[in-house]
Protein backbone atom coordinates (compact mmCIF):
# COMPACT_ATOMS: atom_id res chain seq x y z
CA UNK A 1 3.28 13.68 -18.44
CA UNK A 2 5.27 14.11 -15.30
CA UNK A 3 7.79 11.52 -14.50
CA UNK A 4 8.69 13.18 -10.96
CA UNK A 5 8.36 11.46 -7.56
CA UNK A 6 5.03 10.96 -6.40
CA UNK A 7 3.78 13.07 -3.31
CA UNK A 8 3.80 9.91 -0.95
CA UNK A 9 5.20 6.62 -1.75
CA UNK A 10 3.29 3.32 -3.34
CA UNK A 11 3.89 1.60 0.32
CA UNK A 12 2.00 4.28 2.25
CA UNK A 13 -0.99 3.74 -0.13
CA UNK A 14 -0.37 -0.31 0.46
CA UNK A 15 -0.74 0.24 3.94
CA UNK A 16 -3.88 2.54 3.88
CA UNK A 17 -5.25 -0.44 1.61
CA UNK A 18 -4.52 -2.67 4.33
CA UNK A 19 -6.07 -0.84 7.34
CA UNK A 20 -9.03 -0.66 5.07
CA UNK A 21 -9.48 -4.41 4.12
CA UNK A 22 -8.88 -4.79 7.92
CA UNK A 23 -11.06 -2.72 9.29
CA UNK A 24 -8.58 -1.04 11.50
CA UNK A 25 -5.13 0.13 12.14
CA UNK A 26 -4.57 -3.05 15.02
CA UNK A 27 -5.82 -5.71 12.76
CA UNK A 28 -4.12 -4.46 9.40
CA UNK A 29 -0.80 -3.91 11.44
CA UNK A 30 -0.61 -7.30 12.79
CA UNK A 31 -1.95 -9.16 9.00
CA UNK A 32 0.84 -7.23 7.29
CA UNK A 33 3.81 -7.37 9.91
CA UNK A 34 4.46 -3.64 10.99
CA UNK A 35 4.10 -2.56 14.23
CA UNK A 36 0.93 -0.78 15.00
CA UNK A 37 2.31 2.84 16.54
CA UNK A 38 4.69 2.50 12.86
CA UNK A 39 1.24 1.60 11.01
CA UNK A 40 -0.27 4.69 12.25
CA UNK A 41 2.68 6.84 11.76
CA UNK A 42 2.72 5.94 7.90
CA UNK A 43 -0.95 6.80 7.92
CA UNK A 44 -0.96 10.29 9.51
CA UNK A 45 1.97 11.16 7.14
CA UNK A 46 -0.12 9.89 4.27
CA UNK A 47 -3.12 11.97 5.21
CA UNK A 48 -0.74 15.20 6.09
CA UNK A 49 0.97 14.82 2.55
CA UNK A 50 -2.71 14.25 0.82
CA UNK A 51 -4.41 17.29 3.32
CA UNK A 52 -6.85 14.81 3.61
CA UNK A 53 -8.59 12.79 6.68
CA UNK A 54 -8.76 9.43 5.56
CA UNK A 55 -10.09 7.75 8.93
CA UNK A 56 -12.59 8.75 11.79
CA UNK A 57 -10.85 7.98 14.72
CA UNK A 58 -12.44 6.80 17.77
CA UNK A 59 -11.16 4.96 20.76
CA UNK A 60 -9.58 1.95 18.95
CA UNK A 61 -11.56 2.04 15.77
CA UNK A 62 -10.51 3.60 12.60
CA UNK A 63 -13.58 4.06 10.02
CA UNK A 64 -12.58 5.53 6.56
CA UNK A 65 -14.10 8.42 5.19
CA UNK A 66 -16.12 8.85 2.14
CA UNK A 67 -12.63 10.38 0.84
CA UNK A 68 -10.88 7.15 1.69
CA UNK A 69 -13.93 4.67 -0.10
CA UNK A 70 -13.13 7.07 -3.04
CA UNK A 71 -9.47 6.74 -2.83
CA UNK A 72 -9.85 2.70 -2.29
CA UNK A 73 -11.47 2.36 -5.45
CA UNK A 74 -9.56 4.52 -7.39
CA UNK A 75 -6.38 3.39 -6.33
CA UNK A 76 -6.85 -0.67 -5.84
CA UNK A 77 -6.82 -1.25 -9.64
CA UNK A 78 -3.60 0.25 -9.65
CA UNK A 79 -2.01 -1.55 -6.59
CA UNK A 80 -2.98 -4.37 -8.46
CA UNK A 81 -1.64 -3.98 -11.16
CA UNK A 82 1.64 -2.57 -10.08
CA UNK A 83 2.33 -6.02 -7.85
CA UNK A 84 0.86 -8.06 -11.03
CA UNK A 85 4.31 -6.57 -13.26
CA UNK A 86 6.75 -6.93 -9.71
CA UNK A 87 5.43 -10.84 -10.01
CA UNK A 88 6.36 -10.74 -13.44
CA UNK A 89 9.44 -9.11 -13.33
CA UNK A 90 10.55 -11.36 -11.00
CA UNK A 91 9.67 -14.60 -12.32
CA UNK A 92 11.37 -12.73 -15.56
CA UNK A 93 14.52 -12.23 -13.88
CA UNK A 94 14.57 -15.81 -12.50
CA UNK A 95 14.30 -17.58 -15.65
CA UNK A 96 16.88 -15.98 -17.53
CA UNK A 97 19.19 -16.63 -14.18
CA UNK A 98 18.05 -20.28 -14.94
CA UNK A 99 18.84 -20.31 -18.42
CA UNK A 100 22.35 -19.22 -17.59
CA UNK A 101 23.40 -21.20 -15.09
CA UNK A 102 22.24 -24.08 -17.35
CA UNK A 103 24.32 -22.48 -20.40
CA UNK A 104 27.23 -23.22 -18.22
């Protein structure tokens, strides 16, 4: 098993999951916070790192190709999963901080 960096980072594939679920690049930009041309930037470096079109792009629409419905479901379990064990961590880390400042 390879434990080298990944091609393209977990937050490019957050943001393709996000201009999917939004049904475009304007709408997914403005539900997640990033500025649309930076949106699209991260998108067109995901799909030139992947040598892959993910979207059909016409006029102001953005439809995914059957290569992006395939990567959507392969991917989302992970995503999932991978913000399930941040959660975690977190609350984790914030209970033993509790129990020490209480120790004191």
């Amino acid at each position: 098993m390879s434990h080298g960096p990944l091609p393209y980072h977990a937050r490019r594939l957050g943001y393709f999951l996000a201009v999917c679920e939004h049904c475009g690049i304007s709408k997914a930009a403005s539900a997640i916070g990033v500025a649309q041309p930076a949106l699209t930037r991260q998108i067109k470096l995901l799909e030139q790192e992947l040598d892959i079109q993910l979207f059909r792009r016409s006029g102001r629409s953005a439809e995914p190709t059957d290569a992006a419905l395939h990567l959507v479901e392969r991917i989302k379990p992970h995503m999932a999963a991978i913000e399930q064990a941040l959660v975690e961590i977190r609350e984790d880390a914030n209970q033993q901080a509790f129990a020490r400042r209480e120790a004191i």
